[in-house]
N, C-alpha and C. Protein backbone atom coordinates (compact mmCIF):
# COMPACT_ATOMS: atom_id res chain seq x y z
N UNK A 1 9.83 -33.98 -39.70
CA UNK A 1 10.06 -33.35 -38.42
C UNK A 1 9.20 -32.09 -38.26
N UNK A 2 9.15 -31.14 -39.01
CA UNK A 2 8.03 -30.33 -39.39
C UNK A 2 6.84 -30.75 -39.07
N UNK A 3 6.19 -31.15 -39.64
CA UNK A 3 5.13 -32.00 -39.31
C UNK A 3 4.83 -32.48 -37.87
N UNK A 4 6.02 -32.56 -36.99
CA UNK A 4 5.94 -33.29 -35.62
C UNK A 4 5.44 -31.82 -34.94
N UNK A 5 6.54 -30.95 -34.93
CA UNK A 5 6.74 -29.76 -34.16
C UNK A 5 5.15 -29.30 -33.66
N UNK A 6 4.13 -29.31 -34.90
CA UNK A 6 3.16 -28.63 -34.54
C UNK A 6 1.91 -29.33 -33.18
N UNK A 7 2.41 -30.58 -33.78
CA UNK A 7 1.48 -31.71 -33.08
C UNK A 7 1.72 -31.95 -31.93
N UNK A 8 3.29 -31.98 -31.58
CA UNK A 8 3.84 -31.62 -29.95
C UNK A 8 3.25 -30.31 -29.53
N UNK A 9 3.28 -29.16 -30.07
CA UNK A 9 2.47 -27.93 -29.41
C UNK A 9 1.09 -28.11 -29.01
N UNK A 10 0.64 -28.81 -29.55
CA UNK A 10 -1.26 -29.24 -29.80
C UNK A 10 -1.30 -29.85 -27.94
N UNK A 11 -0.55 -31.17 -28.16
CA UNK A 11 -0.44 -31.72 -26.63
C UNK A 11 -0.20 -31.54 -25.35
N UNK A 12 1.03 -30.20 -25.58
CA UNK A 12 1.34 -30.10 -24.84
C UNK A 12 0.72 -28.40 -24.01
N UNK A 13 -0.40 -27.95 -25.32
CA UNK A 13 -0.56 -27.01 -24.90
C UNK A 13 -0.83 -26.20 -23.39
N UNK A 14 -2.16 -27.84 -23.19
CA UNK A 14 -2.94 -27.43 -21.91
C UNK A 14 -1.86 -27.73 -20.66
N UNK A 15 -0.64 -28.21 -20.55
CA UNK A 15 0.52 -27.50 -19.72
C UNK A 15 1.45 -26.48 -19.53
N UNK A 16 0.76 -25.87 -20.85
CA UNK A 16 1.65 -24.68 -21.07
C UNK A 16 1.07 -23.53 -20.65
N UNK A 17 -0.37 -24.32 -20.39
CA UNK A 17 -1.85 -22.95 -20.19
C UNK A 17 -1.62 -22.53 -18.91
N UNK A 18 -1.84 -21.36 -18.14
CA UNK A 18 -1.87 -20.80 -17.19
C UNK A 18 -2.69 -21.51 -15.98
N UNK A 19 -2.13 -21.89 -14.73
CA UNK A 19 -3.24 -22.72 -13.73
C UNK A 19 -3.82 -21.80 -12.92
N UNK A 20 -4.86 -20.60 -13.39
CA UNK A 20 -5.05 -19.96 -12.18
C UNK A 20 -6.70 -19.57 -12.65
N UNK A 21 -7.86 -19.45 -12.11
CA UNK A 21 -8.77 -19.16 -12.61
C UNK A 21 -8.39 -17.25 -12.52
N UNK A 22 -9.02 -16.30 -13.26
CA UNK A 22 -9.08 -14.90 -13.13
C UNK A 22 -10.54 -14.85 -13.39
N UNK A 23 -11.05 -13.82 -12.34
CA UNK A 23 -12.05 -13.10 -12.47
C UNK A 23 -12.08 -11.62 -12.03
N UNK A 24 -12.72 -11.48 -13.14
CA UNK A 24 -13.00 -9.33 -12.87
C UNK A 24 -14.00 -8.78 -13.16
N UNK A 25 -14.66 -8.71 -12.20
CA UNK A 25 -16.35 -8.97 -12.09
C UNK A 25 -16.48 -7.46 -10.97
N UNK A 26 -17.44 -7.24 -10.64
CA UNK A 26 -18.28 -6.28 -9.48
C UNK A 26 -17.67 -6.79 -8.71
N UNK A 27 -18.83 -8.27 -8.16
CA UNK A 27 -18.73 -9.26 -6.69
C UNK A 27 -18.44 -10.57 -7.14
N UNK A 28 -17.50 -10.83 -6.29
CA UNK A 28 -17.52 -12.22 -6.10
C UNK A 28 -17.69 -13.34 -5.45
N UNK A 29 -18.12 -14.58 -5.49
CA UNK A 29 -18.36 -15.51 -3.85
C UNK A 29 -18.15 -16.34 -4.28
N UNK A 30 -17.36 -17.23 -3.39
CA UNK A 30 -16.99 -18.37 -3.09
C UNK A 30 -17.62 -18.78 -2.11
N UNK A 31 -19.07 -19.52 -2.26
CA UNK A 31 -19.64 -20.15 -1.09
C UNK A 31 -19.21 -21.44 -0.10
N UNK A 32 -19.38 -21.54 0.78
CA UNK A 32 -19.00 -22.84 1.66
C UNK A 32 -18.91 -24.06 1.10
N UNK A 33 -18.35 -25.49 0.81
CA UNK A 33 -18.61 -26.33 0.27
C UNK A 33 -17.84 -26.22 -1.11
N UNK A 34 -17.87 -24.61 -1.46
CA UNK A 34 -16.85 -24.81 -3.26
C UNK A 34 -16.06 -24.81 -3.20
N UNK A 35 -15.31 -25.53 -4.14
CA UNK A 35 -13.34 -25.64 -4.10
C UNK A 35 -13.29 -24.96 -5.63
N UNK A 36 -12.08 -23.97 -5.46
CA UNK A 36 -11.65 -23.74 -6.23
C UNK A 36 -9.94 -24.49 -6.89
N UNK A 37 -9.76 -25.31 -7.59
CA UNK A 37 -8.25 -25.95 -7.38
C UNK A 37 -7.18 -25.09 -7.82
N UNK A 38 -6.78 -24.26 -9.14
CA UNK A 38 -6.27 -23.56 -9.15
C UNK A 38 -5.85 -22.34 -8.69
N UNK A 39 -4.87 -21.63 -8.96
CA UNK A 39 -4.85 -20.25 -8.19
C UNK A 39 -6.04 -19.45 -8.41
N UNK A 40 -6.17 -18.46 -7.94
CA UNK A 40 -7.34 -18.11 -8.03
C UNK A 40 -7.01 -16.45 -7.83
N UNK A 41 -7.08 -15.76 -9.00
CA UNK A 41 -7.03 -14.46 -9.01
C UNK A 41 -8.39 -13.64 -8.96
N UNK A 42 -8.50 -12.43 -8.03
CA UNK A 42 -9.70 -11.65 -8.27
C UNK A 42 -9.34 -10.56 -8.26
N UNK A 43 -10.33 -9.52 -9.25
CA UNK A 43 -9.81 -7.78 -9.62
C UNK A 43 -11.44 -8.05 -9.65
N UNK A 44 -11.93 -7.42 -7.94
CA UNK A 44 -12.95 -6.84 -7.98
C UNK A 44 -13.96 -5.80 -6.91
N UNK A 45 -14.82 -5.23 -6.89
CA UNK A 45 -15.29 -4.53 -6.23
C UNK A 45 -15.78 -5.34 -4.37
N UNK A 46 -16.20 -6.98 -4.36
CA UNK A 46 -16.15 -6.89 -2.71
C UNK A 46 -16.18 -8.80 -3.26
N UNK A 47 -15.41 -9.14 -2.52
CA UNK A 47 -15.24 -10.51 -2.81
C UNK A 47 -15.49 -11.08 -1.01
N UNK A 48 -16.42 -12.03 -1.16
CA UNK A 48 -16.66 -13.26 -0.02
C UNK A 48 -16.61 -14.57 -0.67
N UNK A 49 -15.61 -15.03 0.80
CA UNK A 49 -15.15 -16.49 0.10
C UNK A 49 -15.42 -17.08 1.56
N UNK A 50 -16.09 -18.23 0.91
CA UNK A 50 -16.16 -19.23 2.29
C UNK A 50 -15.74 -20.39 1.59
N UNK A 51 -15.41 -20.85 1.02
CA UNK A 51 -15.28 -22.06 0.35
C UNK A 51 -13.85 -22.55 0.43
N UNK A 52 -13.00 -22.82 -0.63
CA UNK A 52 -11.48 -23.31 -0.05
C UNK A 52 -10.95 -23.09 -1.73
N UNK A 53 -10.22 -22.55 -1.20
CA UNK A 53 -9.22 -22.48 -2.49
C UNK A 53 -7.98 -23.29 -2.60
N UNK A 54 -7.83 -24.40 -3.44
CA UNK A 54 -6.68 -25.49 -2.97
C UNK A 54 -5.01 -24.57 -3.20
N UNK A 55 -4.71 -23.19 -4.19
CA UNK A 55 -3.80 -23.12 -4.44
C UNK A 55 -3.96 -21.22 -3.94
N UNK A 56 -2.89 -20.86 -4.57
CA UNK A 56 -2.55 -19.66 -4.20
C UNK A 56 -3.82 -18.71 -4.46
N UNK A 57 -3.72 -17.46 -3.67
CA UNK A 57 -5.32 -16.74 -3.97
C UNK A 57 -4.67 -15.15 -4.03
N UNK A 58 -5.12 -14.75 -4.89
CA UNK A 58 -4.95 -13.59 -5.20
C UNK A 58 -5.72 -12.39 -5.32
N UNK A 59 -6.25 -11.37 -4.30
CA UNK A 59 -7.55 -10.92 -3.93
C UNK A 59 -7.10 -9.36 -4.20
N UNK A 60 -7.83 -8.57 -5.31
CA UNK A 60 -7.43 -7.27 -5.56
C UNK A 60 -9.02 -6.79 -5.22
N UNK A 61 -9.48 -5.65 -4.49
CA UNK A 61 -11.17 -5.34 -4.39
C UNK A 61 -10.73 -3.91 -4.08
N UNK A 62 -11.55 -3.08 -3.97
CA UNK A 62 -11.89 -2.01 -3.81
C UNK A 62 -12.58 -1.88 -2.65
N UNK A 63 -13.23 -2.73 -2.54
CA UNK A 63 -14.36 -2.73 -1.19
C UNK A 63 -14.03 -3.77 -0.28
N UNK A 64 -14.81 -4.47 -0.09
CA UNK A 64 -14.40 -5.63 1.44
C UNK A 64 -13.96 -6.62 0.58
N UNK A 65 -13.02 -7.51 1.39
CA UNK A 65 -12.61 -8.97 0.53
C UNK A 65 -12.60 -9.51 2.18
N UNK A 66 -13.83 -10.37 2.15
CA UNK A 66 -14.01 -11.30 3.47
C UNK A 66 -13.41 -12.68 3.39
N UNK A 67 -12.76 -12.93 4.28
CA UNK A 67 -12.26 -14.61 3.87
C UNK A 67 -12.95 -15.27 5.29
N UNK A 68 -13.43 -16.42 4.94
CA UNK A 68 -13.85 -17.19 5.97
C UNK A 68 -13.75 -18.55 5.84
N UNK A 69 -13.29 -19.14 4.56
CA UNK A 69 -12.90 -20.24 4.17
C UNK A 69 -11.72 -21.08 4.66
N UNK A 70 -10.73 -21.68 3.91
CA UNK A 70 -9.82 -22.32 3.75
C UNK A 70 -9.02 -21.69 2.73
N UNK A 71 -7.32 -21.47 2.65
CA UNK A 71 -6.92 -21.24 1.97
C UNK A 71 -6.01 -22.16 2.04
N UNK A 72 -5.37 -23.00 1.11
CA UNK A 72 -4.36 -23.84 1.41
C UNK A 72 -2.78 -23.32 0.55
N UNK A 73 -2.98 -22.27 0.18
CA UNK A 73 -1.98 -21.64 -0.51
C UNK A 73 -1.58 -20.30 -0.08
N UNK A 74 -0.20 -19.73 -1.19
CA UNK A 74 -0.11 -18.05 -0.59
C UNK A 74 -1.59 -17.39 -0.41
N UNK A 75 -1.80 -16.65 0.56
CA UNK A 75 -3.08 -15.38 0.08
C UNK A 75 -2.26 -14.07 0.42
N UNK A 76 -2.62 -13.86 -0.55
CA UNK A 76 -2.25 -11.76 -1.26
C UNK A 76 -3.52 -11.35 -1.03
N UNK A 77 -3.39 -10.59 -0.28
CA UNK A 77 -4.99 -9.60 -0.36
C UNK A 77 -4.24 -7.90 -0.71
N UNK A 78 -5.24 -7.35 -1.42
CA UNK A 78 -5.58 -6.13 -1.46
C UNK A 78 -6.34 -5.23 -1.46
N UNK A 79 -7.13 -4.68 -0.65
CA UNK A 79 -8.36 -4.30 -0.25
C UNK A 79 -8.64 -3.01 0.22
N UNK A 80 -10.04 -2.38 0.20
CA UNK A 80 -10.30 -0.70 1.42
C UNK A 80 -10.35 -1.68 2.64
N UNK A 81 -11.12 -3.04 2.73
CA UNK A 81 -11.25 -3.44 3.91
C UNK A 81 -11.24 -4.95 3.58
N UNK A 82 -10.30 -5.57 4.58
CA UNK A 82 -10.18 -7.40 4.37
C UNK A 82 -10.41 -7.66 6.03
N UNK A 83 -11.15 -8.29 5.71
CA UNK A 83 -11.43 -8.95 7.61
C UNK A 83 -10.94 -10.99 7.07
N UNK A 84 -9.68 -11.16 7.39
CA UNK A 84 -9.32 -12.59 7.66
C UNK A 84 -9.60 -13.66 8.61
N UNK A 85 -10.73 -14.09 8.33
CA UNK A 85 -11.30 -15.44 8.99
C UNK A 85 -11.10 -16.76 8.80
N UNK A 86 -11.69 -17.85 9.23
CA UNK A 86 -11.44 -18.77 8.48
C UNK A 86 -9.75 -19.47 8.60
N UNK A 87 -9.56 -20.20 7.84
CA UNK A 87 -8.01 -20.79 7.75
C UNK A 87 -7.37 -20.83 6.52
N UNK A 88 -5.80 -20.28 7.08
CA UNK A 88 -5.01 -20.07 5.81
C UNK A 88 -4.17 -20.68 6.37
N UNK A 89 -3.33 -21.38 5.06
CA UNK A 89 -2.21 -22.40 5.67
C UNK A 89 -0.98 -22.10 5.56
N UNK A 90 -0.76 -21.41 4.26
CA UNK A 90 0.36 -20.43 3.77
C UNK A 90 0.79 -19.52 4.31
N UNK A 91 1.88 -18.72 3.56
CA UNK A 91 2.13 -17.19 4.13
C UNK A 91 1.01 -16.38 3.74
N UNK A 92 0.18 -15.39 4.13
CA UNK A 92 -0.53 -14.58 4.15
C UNK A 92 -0.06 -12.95 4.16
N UNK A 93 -0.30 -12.07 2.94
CA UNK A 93 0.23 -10.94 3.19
C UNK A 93 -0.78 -10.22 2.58
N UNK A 94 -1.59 -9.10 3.37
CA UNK A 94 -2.19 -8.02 3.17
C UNK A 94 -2.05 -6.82 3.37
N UNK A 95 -2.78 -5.96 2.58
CA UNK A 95 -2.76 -4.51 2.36
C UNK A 95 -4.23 -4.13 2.70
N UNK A 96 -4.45 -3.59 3.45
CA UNK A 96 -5.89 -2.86 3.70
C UNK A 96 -5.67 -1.58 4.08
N UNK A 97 -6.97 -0.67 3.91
CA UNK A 97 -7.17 0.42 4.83
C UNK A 97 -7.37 0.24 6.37
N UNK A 98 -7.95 -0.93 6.69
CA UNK A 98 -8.61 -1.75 7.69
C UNK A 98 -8.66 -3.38 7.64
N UNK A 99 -7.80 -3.64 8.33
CA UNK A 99 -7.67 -4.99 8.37
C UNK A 99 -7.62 -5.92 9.54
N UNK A 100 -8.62 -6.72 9.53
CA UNK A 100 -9.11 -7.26 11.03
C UNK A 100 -9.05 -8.85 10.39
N UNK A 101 -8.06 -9.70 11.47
CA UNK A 101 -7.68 -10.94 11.32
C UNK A 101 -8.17 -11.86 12.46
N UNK A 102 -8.57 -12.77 11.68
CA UNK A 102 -9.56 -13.38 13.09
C UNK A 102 -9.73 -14.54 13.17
N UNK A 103 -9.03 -15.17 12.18
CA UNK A 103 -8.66 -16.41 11.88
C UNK A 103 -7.25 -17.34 11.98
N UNK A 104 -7.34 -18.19 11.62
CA UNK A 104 -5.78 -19.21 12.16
C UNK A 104 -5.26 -19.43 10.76
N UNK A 105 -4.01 -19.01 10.66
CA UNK A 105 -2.94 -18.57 9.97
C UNK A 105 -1.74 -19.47 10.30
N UNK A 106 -1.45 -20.52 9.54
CA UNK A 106 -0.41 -21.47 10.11
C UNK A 106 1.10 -20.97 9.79
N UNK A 107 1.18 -20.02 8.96
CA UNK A 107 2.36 -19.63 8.65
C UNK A 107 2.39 -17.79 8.89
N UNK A 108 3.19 -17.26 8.50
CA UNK A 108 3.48 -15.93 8.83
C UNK A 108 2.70 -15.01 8.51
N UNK A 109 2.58 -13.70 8.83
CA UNK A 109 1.52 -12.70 7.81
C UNK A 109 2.43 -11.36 8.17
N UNK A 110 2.23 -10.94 6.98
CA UNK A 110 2.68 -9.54 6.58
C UNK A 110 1.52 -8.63 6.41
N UNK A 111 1.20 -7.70 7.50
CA UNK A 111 0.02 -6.74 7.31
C UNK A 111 0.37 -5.37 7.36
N UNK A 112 -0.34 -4.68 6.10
CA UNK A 112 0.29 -3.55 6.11
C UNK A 112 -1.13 -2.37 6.12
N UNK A 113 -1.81 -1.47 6.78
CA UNK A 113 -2.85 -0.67 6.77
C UNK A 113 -3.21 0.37 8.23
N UNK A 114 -4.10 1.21 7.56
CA UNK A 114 -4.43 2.25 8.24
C UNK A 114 -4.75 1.41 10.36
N UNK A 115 -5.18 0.76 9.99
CA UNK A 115 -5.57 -0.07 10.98
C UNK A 115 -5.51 -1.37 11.10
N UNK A 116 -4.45 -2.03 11.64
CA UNK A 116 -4.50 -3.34 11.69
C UNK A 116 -4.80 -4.24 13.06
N UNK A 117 -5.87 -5.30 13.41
CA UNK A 117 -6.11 -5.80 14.28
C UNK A 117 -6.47 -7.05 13.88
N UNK A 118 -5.29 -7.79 15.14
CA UNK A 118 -5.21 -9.22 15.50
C UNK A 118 -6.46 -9.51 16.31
N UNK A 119 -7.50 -9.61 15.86
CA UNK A 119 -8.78 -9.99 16.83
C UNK A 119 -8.49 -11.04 17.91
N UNK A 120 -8.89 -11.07 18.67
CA UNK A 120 -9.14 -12.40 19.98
C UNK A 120 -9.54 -13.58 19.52
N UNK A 121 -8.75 -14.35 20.07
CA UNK A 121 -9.28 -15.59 18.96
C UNK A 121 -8.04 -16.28 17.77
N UNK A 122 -7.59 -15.00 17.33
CA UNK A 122 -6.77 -14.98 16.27
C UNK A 122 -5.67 -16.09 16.04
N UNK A 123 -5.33 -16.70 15.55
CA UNK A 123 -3.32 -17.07 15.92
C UNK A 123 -2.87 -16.84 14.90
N UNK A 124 -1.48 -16.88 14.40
CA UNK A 124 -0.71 -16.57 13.40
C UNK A 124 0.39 -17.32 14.03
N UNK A 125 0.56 -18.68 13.68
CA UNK A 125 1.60 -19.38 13.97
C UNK A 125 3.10 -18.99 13.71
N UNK A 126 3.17 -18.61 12.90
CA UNK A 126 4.30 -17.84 12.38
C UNK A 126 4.88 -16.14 12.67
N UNK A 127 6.13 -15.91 11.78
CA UNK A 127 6.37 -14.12 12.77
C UNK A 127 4.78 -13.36 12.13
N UNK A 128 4.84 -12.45 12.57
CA UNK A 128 4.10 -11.05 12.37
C UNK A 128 5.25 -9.69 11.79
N UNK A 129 4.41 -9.76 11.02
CA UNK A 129 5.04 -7.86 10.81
C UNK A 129 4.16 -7.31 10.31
N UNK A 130 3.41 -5.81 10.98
CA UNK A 130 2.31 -5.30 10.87
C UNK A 130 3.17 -3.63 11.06
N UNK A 131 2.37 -3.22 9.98
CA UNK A 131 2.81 -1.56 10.00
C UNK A 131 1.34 -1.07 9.66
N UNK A 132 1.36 -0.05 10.51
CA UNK A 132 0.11 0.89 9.91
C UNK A 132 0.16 2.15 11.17
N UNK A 133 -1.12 2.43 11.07
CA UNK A 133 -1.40 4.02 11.95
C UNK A 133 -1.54 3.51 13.26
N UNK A 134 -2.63 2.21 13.10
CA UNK A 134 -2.81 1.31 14.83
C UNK A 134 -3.06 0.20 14.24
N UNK A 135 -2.11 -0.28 15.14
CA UNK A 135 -2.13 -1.65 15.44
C UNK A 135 -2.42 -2.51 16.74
N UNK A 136 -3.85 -3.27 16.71
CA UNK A 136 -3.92 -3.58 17.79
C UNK A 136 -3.75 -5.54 18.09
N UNK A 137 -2.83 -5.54 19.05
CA UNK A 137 -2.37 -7.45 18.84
C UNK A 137 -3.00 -7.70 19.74
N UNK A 138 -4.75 -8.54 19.91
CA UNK A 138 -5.08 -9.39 20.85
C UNK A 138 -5.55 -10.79 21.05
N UNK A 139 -4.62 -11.22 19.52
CA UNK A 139 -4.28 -12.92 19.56
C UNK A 139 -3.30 -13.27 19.83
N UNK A 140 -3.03 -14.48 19.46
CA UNK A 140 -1.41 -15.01 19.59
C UNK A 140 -0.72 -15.09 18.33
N UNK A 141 0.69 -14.61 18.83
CA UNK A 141 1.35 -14.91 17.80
C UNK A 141 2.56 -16.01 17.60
N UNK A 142 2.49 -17.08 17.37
CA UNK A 142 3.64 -18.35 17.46
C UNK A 142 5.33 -17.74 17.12
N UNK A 143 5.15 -17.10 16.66
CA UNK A 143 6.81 -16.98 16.35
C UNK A 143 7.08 -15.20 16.52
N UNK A 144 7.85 -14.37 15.78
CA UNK A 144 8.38 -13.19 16.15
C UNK A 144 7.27 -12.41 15.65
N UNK A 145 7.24 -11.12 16.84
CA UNK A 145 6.29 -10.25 16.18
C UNK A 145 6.85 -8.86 16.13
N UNK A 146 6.92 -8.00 15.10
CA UNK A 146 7.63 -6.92 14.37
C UNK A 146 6.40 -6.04 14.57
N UNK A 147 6.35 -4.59 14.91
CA UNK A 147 5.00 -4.09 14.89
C UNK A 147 6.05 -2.47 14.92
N UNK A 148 5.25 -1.62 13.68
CA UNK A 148 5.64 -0.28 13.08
C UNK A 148 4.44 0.65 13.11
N UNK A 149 3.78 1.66 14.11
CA UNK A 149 2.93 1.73 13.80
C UNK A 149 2.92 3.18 14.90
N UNK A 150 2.19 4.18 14.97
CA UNK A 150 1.88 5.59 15.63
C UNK A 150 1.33 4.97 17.16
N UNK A 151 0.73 4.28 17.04
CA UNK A 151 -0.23 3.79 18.16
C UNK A 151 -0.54 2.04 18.44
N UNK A 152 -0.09 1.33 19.13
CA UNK A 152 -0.20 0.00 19.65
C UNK A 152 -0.45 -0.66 20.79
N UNK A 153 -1.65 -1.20 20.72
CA UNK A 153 -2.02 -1.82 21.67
C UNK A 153 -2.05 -3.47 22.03
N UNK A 154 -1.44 -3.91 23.06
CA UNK A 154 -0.68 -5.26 22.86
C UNK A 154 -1.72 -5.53 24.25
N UNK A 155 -2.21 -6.85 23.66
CA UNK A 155 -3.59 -7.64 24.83
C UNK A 155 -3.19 -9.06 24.65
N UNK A 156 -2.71 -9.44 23.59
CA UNK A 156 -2.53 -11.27 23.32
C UNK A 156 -1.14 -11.73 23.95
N UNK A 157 -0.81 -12.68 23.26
CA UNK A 157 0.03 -13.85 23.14
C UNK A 157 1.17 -13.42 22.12
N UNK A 158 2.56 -13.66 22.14
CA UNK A 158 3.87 -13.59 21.21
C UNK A 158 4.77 -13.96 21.82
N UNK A 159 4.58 -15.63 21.36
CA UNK A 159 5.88 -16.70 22.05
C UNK A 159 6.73 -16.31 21.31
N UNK A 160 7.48 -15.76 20.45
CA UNK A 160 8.98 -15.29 19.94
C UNK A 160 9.18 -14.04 20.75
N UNK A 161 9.64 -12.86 19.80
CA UNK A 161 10.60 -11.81 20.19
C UNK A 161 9.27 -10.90 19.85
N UNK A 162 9.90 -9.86 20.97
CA UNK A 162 8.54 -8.61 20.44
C UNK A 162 9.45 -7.61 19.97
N UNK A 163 9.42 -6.85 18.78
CA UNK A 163 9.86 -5.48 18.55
C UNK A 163 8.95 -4.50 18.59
N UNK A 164 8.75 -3.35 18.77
CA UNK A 164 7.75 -2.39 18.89
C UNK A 164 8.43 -1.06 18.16
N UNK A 165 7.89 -0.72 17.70
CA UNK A 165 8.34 0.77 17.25
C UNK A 165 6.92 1.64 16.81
N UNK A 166 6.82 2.83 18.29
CA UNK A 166 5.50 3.58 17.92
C UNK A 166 5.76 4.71 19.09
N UNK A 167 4.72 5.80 18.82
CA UNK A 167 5.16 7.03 19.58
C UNK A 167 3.77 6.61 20.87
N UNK A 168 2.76 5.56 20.40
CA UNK A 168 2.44 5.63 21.81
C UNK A 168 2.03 4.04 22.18
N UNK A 169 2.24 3.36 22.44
CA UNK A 169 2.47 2.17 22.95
C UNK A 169 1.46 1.50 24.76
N UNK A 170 0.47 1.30 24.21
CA UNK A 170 -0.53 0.26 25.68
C UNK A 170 -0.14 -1.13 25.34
N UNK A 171 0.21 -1.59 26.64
CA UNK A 171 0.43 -2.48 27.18
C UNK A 171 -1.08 -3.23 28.21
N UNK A 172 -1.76 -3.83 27.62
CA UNK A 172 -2.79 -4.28 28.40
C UNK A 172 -2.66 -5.71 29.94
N UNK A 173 -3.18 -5.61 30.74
CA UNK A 173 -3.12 -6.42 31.78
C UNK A 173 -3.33 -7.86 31.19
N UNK A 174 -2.60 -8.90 31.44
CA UNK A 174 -3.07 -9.88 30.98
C UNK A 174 -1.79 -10.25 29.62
N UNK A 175 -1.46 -9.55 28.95
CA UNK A 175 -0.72 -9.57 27.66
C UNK A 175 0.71 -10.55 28.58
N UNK A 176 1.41 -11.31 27.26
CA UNK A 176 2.08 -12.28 27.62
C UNK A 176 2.78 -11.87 26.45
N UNK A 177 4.42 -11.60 26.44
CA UNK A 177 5.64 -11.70 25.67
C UNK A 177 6.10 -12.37 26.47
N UNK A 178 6.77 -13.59 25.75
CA UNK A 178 7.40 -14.77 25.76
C UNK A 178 9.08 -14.57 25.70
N UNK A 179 9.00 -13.95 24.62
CA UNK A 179 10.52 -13.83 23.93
C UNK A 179 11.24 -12.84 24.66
C-alpha cells in the first residue's frame, strides 16, 4: 500500500496543479487570434489583450491594462488606467484611476475610480455600480444602475432602477431611465 500512495500522487498530480497561467513581466500582449485557456493572471507594468481568454482573467498593472478582446470568464482589473473594450461575458469588476468602458459586458460590472466612464456605444447587460469622483453613464445599462460619485453625468440608457448619490448631478437631453 505504501508503494501505491506515491504513484497515485505522480498521476494525479497535474490535477492538483494550479489552472491559471501567471505572468510578471514589464508588458504584456495578448494579440488578436491568441487564446489563452486557463485563468490568466497578470502583475504588470501595461498589459494589451486582444485575443480571448477562455477562463477567468486577472489584470494587476501599474500603467494601462487595455482589453479589446474576448473574455469569457470573471475579469478583475486593477490598474492607473483600464479602458474596457471588446467583450466580456462574465461579471467584470474594476479598479482604476481612470476607467473608460466601451465595450459589451453581458453580465454586471463593479467600477470603482477617480473617473469612471460608460462610453457611447457601451452596454453592460447587467446592474452597474460605479463609485468614483465622476462618473459619466453614456451607454446602456440592462439591469440596475447604482452610481456614488461628487459629480455625474447621465446621457445613456438604464432599463432597471436608477440610484444616484452625488453633490452635483447633469442630466443630459436625450438620457432614458426606464426604471
Amino acid at each position: 500500500m505504501r508503494k501505491l500512495i506515491p504513484f497515485l500522487l505522480v498521476l494525479t498530480a497535474p490535477a492538483l496543479a494550479p489552472a491559471f497561467d501567471l505572468y510578471r513581466t514589464n508588458a504584456y500582449e495578448l494579440v488578436a487570434g491568441q487564446t489563452v485557456t486557463g485563468q490568466l493572471v497578470l502583475l504588470t507594468d501595461h498589459a494589451l489583450l486582444a485575443g480571448t481568454a477562455e477562463d477567468d482573467l486577472f489584470a494587476l498593472s501599474r500603467g494601462l491594462t487595455a482589453f479589446t478582446g474576448e473574455c469569457r470568464g470573471d475579469a478583475w482589473v486593477m490598474a492607473g488606467q483600464a479602458n474596457l473594450g471588446g467583450r466580456m461575458l462574465d461579471h467584470v469588476r474594476a479598479i482604476s484611476q481612470s476607467l473608460v468602458v466601451s465595450g459589451d459586458l453581458e453580465r454586471s460590472l463593479l467600477a470603482l475610480g477617480s473617473t469612471v466612464h460608460l462610453a457611447t456605444g457601451s452596454v453592460v447587460r447587467g446592474d452597474l455600480l460605479a463609485v468614483g469622483e465622476n462618473v459619466v453613464l453614456e451607454g446602456t445599462v440592462g439591469g440596475d444602475a447604482t452610481i456614488m460619485a461628487q459629480s455625474v453625468t447621465l446621457s445613456g440608457v438604464v432599463e432597471g432602477n436608477t440610484r444616484v448619490i452625488a453633490q452635483d448631478i447633469v442630466v443630459m437631453p436625450g438620457t432614458l431611465l426606464a426604471g
